[in-house]
PDB file of N, CA and C in Angstrom:
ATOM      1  N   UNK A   1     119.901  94.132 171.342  1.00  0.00           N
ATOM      2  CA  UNK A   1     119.084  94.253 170.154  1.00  0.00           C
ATOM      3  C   UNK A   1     119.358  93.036 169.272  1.00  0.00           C
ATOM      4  N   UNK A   2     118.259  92.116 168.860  1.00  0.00           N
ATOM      5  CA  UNK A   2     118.403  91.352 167.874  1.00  0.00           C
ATOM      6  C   UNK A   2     119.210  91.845 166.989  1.00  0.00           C
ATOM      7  N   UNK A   3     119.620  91.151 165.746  1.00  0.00           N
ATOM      8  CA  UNK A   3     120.309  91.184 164.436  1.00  0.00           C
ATOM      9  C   UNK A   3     119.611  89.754 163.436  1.00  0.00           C
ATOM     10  N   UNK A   4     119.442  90.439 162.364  1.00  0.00           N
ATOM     11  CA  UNK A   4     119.458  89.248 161.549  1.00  0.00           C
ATOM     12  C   UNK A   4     119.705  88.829 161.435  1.00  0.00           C
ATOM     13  N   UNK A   5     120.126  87.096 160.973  1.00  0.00           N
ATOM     14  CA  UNK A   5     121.444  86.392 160.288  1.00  0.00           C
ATOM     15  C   UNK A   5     122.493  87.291 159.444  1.00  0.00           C
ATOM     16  N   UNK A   6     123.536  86.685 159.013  1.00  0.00           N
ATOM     17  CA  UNK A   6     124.423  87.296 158.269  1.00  0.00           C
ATOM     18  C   UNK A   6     124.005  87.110 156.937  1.00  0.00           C
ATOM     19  N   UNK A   7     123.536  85.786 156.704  1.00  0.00           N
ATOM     20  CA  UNK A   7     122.694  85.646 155.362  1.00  0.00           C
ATOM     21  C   UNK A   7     121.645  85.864 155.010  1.00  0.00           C
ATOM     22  N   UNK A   8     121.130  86.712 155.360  1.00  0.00           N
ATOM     23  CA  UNK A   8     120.069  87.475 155.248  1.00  0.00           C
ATOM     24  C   UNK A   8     120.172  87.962 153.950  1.00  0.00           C
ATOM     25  N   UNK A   9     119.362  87.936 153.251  1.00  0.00           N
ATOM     26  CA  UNK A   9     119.479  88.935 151.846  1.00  0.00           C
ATOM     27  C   UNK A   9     119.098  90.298 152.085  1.00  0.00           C
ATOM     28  N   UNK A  10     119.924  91.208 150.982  1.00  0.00           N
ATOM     29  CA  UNK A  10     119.057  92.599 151.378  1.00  0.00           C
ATOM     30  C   UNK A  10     117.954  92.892 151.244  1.00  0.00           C
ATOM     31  N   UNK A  11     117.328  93.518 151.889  1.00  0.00           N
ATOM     32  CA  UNK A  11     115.761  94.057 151.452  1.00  0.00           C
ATOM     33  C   UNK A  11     115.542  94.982 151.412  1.00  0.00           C
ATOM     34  N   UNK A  12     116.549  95.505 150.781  1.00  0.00           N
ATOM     35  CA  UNK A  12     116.717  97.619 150.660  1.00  0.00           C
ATOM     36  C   UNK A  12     116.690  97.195 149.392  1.00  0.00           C
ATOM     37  N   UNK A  13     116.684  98.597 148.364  1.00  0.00           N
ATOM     38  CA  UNK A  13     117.503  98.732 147.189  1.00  0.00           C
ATOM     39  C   UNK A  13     118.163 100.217 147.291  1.00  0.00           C
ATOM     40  N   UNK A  14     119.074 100.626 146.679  1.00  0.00           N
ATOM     41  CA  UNK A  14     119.444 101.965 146.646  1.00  0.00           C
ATOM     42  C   UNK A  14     119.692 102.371 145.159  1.00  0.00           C
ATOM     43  N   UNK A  15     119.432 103.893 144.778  1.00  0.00           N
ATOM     44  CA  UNK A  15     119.334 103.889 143.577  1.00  0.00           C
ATOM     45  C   UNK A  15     120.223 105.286 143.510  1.00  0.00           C
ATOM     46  N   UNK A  16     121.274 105.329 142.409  1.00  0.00           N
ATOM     47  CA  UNK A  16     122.473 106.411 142.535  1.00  0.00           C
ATOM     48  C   UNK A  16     121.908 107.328 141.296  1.00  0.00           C
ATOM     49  N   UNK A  17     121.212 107.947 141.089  1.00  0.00           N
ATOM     50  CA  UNK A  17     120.296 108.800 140.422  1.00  0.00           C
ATOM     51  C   UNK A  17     121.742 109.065 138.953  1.00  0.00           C
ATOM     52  N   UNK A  18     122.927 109.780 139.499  1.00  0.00           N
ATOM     53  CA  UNK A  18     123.959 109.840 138.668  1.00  0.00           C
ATOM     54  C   UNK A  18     124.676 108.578 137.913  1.00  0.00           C
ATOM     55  N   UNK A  19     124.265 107.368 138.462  1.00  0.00           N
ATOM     56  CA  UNK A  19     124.754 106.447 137.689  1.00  0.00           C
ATOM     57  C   UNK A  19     123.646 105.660 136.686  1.00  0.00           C
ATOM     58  N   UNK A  20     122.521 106.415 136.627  1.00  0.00           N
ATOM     59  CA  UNK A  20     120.934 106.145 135.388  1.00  0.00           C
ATOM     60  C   UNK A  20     121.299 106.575 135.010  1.00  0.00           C
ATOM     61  N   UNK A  21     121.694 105.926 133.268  1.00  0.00           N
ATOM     62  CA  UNK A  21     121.524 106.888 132.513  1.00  0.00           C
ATOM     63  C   UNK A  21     119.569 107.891 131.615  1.00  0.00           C
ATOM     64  N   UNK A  22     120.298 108.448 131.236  1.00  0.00           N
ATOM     65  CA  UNK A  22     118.776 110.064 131.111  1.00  0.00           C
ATOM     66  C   UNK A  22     118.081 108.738 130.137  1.00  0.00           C
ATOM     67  N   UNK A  23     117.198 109.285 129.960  1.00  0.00           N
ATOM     68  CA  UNK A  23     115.953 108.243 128.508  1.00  0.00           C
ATOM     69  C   UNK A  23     115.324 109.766 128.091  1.00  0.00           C
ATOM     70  N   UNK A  24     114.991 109.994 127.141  1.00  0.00           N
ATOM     71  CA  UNK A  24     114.322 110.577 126.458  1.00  0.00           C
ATOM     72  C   UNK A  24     112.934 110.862 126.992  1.00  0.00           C
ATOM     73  N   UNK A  25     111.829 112.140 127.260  1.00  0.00           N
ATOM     74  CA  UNK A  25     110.339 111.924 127.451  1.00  0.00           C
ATOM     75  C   UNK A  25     109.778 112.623 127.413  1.00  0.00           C
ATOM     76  N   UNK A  26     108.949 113.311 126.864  1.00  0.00           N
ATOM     77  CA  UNK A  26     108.019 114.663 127.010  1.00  0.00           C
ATOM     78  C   UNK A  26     108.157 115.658 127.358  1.00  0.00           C
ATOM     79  N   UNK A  27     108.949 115.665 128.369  1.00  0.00           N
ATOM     80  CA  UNK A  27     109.484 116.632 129.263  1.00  0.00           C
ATOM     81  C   UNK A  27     110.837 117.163 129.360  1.00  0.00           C
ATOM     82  N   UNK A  28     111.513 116.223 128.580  1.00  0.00           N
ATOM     83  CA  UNK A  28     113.432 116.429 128.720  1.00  0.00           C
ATOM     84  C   UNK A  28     114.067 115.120 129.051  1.00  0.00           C
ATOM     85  N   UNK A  29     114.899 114.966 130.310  1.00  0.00           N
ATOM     86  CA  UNK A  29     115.883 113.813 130.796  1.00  0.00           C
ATOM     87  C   UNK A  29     115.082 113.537 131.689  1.00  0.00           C
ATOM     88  N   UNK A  30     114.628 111.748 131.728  1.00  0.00           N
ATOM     89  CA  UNK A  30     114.447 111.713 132.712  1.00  0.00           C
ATOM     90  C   UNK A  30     115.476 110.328 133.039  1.00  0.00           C
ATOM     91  N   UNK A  31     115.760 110.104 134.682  1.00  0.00           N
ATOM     92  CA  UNK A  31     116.131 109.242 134.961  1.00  0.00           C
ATOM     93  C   UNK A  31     115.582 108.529 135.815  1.00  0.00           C
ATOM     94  N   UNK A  32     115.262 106.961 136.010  1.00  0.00           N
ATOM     95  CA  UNK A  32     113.876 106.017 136.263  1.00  0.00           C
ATOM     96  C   UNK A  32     114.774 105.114 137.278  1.00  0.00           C
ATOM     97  N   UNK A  33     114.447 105.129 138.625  1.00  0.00           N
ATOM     98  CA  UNK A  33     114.926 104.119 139.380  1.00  0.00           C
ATOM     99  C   UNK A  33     113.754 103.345 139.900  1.00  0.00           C
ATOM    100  N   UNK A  34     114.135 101.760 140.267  1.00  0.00           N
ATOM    101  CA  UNK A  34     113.588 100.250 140.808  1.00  0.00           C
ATOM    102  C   UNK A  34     112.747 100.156 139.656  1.00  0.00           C
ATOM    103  N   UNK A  35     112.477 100.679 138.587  1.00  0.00           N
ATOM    104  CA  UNK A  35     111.863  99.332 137.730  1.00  0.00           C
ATOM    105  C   UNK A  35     111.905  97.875 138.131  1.00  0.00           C
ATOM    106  N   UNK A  36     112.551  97.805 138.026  1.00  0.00           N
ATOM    107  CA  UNK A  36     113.184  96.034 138.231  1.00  0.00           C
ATOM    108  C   UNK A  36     113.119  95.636 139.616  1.00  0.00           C
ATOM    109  N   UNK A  37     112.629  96.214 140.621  1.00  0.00           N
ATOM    110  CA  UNK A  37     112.011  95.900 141.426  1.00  0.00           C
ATOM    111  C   UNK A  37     110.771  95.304 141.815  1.00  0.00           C
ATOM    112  N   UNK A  38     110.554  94.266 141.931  1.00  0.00           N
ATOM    113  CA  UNK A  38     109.394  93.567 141.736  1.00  0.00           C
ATOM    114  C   UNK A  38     108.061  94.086 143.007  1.00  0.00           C
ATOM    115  N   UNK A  39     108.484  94.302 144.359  1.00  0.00           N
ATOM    116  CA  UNK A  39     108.215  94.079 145.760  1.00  0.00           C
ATOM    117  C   UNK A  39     108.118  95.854 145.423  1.00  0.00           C
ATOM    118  N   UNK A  40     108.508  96.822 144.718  1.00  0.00           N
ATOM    119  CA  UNK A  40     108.206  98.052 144.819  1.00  0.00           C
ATOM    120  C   UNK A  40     107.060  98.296 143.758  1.00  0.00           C
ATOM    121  N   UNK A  41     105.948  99.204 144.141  1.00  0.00           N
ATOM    122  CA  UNK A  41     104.607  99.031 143.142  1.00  0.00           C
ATOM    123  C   UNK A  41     104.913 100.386 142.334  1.00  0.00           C
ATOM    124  N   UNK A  42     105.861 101.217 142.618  1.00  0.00           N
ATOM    125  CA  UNK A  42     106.320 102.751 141.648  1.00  0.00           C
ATOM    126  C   UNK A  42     107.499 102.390 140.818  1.00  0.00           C
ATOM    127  N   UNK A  43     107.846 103.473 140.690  1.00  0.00           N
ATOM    128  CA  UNK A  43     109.381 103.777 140.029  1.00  0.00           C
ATOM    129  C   UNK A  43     109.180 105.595 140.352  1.00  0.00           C
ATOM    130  N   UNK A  44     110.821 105.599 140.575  1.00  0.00           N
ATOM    131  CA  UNK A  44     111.050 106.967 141.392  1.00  0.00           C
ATOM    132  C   UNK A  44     111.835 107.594 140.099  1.00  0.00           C
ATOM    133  N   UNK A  45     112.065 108.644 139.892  1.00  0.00           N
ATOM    134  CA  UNK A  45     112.140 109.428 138.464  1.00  0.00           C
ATOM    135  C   UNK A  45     112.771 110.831 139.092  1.00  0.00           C
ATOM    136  N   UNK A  46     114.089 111.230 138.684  1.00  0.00           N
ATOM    137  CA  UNK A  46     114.375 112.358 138.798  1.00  0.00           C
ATOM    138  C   UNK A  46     114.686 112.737 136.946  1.00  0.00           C
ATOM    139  N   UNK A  47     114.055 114.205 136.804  1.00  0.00           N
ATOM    140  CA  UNK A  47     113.557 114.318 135.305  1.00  0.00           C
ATOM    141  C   UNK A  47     113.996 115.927 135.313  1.00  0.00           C
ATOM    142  N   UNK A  48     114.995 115.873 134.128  1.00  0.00           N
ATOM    143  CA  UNK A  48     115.185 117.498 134.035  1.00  0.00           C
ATOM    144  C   UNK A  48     114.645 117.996 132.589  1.00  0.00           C
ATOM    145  N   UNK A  49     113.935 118.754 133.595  1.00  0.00           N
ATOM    146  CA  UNK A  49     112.394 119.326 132.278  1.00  0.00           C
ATOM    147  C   UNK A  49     113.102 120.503 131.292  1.00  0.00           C
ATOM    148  N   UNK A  50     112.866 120.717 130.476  1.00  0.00           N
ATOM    149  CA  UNK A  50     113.342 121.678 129.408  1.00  0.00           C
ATOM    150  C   UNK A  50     112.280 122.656 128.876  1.00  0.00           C
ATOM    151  N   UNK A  51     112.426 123.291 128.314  1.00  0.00           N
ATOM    152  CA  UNK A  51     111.264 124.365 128.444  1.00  0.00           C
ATOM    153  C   UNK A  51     110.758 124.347 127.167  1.00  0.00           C
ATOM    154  N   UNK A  52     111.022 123.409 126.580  1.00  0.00           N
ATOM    155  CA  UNK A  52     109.485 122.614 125.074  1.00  0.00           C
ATOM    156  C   UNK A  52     109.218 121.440 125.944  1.00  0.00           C
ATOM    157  N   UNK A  53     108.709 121.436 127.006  1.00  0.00           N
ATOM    158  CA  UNK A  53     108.042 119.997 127.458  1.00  0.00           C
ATOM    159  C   UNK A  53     106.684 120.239 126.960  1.00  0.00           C
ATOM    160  N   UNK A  54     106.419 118.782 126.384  1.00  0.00           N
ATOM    161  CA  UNK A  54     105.139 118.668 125.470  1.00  0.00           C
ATOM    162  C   UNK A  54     103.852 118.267 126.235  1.00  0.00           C
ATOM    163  N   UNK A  55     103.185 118.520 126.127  1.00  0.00           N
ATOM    164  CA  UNK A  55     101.860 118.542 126.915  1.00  0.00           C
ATOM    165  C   UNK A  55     101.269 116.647 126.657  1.00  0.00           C
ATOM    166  N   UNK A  56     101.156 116.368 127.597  1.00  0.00           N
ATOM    167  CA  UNK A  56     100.464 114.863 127.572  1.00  0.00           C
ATOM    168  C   UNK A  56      99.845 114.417 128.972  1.00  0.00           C
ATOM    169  N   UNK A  57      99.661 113.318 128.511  1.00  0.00           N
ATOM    170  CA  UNK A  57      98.616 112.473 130.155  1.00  0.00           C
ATOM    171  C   UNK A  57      98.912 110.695 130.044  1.00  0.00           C
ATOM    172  N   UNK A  58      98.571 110.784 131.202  1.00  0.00           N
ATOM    173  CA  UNK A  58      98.508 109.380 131.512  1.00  0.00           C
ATOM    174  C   UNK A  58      97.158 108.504 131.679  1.00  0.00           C
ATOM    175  N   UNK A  59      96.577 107.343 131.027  1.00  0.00           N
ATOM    176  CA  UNK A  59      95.430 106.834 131.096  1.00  0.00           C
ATOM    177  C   UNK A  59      95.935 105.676 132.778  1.00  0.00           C
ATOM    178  N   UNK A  60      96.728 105.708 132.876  1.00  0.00           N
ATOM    179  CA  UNK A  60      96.874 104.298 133.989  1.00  0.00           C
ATOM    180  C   UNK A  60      97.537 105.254 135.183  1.00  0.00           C
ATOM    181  N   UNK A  61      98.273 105.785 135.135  1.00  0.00           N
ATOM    182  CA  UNK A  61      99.628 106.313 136.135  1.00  0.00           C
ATOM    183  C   UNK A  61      99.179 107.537 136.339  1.00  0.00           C
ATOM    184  N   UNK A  62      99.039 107.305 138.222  1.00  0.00           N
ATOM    185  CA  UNK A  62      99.512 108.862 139.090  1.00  0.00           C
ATOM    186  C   UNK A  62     100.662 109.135 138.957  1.00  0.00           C
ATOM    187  N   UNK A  63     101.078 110.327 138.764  1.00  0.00           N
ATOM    188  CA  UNK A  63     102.713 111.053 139.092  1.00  0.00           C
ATOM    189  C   UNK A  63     102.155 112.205 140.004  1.00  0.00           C
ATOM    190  N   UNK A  64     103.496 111.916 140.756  1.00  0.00           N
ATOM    191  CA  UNK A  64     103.550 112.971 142.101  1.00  0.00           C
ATOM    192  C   UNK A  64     104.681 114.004 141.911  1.00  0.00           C
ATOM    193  N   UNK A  65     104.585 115.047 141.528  1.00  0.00           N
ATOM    194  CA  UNK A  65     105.785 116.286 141.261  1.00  0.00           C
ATOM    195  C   UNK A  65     106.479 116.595 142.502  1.00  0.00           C
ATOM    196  N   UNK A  66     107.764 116.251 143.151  1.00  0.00           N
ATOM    197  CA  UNK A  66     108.148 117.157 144.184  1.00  0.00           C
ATOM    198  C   UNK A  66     109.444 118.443 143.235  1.00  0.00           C
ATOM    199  N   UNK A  67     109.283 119.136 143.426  1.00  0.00           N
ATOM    200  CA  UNK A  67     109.859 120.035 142.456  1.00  0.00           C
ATOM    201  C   UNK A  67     110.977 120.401 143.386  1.00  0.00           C
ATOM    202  N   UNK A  68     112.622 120.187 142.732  1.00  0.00           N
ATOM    203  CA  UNK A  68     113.903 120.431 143.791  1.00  0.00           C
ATOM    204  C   UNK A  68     114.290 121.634 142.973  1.00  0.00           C
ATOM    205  N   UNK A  69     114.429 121.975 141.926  1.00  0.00           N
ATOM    206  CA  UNK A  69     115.208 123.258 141.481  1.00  0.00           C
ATOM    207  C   UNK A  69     113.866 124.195 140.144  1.00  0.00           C
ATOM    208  N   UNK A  70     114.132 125.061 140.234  1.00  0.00           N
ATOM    209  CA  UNK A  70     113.389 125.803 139.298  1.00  0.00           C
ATOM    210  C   UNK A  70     113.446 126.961 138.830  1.00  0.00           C
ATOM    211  N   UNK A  71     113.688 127.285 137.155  1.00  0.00           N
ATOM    212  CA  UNK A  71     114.231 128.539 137.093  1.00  0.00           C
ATOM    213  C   UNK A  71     112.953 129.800 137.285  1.00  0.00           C
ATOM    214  N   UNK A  72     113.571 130.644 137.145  1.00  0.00           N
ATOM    215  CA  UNK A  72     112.547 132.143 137.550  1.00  0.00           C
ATOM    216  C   UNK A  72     111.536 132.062 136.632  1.00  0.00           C
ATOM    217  N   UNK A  73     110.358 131.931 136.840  1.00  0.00           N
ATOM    218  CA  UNK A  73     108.970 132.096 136.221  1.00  0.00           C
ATOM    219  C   UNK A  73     108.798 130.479 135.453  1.00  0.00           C
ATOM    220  N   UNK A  74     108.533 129.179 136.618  1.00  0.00           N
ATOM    221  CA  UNK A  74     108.499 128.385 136.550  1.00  0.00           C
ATOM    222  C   UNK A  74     107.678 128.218 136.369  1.00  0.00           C
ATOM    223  N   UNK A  75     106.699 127.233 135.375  1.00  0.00           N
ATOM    224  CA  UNK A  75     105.280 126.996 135.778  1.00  0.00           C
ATOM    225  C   UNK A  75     105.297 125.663 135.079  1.00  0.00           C
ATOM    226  N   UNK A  76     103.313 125.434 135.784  1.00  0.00           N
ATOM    227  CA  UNK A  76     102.838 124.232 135.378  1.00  0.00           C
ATOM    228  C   UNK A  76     101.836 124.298 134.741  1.00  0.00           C
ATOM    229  N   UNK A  77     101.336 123.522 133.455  1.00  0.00           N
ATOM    230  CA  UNK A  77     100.047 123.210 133.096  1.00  0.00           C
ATOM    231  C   UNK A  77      99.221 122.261 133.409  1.00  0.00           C
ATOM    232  N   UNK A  78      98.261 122.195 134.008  1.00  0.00           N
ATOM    233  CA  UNK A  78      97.307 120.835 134.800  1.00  0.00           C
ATOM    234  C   UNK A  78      95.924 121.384 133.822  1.00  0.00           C
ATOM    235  N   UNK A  79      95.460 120.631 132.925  1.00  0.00           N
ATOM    236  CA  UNK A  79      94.278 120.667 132.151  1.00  0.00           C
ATOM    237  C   UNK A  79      94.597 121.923 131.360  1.00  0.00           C
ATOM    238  N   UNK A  80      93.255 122.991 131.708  1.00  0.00           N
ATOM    239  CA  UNK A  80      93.462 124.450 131.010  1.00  0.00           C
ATOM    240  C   UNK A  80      94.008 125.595 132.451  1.00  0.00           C
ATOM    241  N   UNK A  81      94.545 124.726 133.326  1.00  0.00           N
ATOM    242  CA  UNK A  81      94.966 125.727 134.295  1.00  0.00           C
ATOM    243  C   UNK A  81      96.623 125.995 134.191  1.00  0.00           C
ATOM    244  N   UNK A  82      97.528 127.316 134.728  1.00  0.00           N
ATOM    245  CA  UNK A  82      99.154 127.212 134.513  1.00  0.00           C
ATOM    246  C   UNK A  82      99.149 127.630 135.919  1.00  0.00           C
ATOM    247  N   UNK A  83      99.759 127.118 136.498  1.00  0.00           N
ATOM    248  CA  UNK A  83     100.400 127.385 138.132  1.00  0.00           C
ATOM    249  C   UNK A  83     101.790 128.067 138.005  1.00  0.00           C
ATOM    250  N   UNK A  84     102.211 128.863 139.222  1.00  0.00           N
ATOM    251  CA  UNK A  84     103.377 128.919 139.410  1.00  0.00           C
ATOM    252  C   UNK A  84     103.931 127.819 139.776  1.00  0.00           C
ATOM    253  N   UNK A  85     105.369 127.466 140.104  1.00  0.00           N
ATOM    254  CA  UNK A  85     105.905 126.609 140.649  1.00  0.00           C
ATOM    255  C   UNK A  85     107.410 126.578 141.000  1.00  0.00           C
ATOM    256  N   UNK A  86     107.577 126.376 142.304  1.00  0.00           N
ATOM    257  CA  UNK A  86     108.989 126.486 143.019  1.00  0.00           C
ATOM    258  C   UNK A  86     109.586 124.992 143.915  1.00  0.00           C
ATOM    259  N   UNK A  87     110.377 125.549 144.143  1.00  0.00           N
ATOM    260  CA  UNK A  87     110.965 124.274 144.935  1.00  0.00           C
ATOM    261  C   UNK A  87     110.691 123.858 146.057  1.00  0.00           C
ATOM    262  N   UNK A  88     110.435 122.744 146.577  1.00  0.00           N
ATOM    263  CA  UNK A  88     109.624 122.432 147.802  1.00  0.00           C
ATOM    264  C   UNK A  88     108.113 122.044 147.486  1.00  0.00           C
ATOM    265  N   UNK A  89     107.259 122.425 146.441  1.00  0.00           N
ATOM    266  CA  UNK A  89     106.023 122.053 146.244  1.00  0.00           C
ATOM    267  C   UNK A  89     105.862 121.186 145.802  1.00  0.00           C
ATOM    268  N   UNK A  90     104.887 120.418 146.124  1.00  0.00           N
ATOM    269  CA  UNK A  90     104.829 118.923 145.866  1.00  0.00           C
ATOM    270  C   UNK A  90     103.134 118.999 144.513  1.00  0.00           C
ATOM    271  N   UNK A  91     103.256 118.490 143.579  1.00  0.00           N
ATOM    272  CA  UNK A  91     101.718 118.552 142.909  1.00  0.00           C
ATOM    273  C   UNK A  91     101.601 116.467 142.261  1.00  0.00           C
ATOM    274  N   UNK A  92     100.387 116.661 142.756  1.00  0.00           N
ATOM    275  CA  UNK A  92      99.644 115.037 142.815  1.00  0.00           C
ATOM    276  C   UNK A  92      99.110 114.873 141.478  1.00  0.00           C
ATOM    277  N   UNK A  93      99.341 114.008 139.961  1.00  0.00           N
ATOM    278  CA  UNK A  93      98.566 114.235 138.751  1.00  0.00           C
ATOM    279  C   UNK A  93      98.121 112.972 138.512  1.00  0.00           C
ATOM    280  N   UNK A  94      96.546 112.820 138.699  1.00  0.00           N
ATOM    281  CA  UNK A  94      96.211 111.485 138.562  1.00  0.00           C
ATOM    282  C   UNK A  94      95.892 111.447 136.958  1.00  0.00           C
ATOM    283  N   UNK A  95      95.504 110.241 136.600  1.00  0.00           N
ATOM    284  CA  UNK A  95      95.113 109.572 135.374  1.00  0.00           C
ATOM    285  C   UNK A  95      94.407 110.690 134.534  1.00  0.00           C
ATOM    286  N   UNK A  96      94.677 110.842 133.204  1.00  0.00           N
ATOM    287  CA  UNK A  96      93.426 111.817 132.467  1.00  0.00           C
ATOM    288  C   UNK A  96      94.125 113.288 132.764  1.00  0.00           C
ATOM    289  N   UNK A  97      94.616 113.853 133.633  1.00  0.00           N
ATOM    290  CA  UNK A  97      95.231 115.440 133.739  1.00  0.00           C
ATOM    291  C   UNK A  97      96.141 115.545 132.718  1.00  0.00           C
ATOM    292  N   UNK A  98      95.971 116.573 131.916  1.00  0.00           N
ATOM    293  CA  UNK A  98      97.181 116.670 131.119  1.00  0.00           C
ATOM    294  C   UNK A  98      97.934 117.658 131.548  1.00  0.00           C
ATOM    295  N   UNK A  99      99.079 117.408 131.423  1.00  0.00           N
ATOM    296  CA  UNK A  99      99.910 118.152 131.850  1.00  0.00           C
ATOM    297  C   UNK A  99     101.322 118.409 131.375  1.00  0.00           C
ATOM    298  N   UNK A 100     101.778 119.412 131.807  1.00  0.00           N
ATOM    299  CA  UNK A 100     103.264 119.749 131.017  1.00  0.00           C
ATOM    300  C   UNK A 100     104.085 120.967 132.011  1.00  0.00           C
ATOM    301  N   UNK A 101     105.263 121.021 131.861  1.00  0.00           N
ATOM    302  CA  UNK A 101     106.196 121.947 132.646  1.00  0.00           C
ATOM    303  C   UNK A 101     106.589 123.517 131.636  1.00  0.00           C
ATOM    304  N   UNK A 102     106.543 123.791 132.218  1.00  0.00           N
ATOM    305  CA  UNK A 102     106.952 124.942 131.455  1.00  0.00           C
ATOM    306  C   UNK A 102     108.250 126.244 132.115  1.00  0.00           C
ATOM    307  N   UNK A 103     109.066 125.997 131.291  1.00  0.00           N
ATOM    308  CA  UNK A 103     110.570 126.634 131.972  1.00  0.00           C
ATOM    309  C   UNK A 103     111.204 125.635 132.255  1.00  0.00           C
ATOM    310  N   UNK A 104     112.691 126.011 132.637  1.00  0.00           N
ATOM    311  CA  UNK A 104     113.453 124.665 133.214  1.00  0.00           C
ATOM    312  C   UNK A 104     113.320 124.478 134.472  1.00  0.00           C
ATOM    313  N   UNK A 105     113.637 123.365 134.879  1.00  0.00           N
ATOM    314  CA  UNK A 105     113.263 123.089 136.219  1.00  0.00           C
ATOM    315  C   UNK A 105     113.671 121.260 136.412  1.00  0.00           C
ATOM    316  N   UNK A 106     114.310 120.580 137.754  1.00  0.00           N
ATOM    317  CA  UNK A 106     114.729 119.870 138.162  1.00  0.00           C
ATOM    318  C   UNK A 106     113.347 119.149 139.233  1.00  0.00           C
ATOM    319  N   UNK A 107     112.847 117.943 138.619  1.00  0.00           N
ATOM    320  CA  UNK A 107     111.602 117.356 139.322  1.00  0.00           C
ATOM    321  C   UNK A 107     112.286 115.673 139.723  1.00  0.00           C
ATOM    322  N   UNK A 108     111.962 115.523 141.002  1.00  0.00           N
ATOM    323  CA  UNK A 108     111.455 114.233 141.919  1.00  0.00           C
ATOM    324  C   UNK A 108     110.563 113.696 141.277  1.00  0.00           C
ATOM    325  N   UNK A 109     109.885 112.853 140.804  1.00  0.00           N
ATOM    326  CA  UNK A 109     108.714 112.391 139.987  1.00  0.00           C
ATOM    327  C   UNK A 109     108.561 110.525 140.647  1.00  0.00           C
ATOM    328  N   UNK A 110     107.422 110.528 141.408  1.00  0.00           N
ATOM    329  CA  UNK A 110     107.072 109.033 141.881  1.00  0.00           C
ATOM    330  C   UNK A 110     105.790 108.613 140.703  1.00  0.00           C
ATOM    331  N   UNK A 111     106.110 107.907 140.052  1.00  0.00           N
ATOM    332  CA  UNK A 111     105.191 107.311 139.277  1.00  0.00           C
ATOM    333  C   UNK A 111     104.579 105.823 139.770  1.00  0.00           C
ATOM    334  N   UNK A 112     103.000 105.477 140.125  1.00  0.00           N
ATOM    335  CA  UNK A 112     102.507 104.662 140.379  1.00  0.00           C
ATOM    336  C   UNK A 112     100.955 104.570 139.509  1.00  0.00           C
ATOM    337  N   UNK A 113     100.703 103.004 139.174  1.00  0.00           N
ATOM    338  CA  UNK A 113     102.101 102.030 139.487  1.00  0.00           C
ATOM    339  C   UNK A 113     103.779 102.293 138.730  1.00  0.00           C
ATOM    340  N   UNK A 114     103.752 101.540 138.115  1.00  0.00           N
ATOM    341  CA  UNK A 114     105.151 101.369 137.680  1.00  0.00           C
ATOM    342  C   UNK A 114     105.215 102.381 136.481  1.00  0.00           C
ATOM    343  N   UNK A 115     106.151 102.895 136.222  1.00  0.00           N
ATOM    344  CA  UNK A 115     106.302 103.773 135.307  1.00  0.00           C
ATOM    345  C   UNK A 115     106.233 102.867 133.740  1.00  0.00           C
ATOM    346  N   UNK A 116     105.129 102.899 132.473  1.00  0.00           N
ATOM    347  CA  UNK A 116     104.999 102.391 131.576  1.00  0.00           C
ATOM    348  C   UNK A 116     105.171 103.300 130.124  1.00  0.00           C
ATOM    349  N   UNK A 117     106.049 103.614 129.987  1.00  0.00           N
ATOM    350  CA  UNK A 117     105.846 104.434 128.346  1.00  0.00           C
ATOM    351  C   UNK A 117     104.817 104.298 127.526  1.00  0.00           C
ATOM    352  N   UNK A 118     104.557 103.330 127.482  1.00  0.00           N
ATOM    353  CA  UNK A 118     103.307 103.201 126.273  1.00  0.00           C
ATOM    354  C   UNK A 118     102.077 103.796 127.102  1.00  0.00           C
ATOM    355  N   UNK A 119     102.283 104.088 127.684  1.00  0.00           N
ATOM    356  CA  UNK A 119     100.953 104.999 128.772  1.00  0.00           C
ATOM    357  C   UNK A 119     100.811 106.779 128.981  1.00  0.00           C
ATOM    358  N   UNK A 120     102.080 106.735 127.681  1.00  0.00           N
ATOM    359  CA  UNK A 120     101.795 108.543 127.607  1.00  0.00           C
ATOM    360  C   UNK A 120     101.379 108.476 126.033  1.00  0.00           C
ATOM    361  N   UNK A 121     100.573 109.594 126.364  1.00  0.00           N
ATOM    362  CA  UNK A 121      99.539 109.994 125.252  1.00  0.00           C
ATOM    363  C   UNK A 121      99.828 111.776 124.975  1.00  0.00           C
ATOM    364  N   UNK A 122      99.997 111.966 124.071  1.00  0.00           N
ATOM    365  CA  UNK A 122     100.196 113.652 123.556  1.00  0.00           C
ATOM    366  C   UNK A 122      99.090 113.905 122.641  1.00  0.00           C
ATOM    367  N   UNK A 123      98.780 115.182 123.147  1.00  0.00           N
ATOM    368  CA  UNK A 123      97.452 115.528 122.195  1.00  0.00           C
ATOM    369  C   UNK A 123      97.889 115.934 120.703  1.00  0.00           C
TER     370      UNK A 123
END
C-alpha cells in the first residue's frame, strides 16, 4: 500500500467538543467546531438546549438536528407545528423555519454554510 510522504500536512481536523468552550444562543450552550476551517463549508455544533429556548430562524443557514439525549416530553417547534422528539432523530431546518426546542435536551447541530450569528433573527 502506498503512503504519503512524511511531510505531508494533515488534511483531517479533529474537534474535542469538551475542550470548546459553550457561547451563549437561543437555545442554551452551544459549542461550534471548524469555524476556522477554510476547506470545510459547515461548522458542527454540539448545543445543550434549556427549556426557555427562544424561538428564531435563519435567513441564510440550514441546520440539521441529530438529537443525542432528551428529557421526557421533549419537543420541537418548526413554524406553527410542535413535534415530539427523541434521540436518534435527525430533523433538516432550512432558511425561514422558525424554530425552537422545547425541554432539555442534548443536540448534534451541522450548520451550513458556516455558522454566522448575525443570521439569527427572533421574533
Amino acid at each position: 500500500m502506498d503512503r504519503p510522504p512524511a511531510d505531508t500536512a494533515r488534511r483531517y481536523s479533529i474537534a474535542d467538543f469538551e475542550q470548546i468552550a459553550g457561547v451563549p444562543c437561543p437555545c442554551g450552550m452551544a459549542r461550534r467546531a471548524f469555524q476556522d476551517v477554510p476547506e470545510f463549508p459547515a461548522t458542527v455544533h454540539v448545543t445543550s438546549i434549556t427549556a426557555d429556548a427562544k424561538l428564531h430562524y435563519h435567513k441564510r443557514l440550514t441546520e440539521t438536528y441529530y438529537f443525542l439525549e432528551c428529557a421526557e416530553g421533549a419537543r420541537m417547534q418548526l413554524d406553527d407545528e410542535i413535534l415530539p422528539v427523541k434521540p436518534g432523530l435527525c430533523i433538516m431546518i432550512p432558511p425561514g423555519v422558525r424554530h425552537r426546542a422545547i425541554g432539555e435536551m442534548k443536540v448534534l447541530i451541522v450548520a451550513l454554510p458556516k455558522f454566522d450569528p448575525s443570521d439569527e433573527w427572533l421574533d
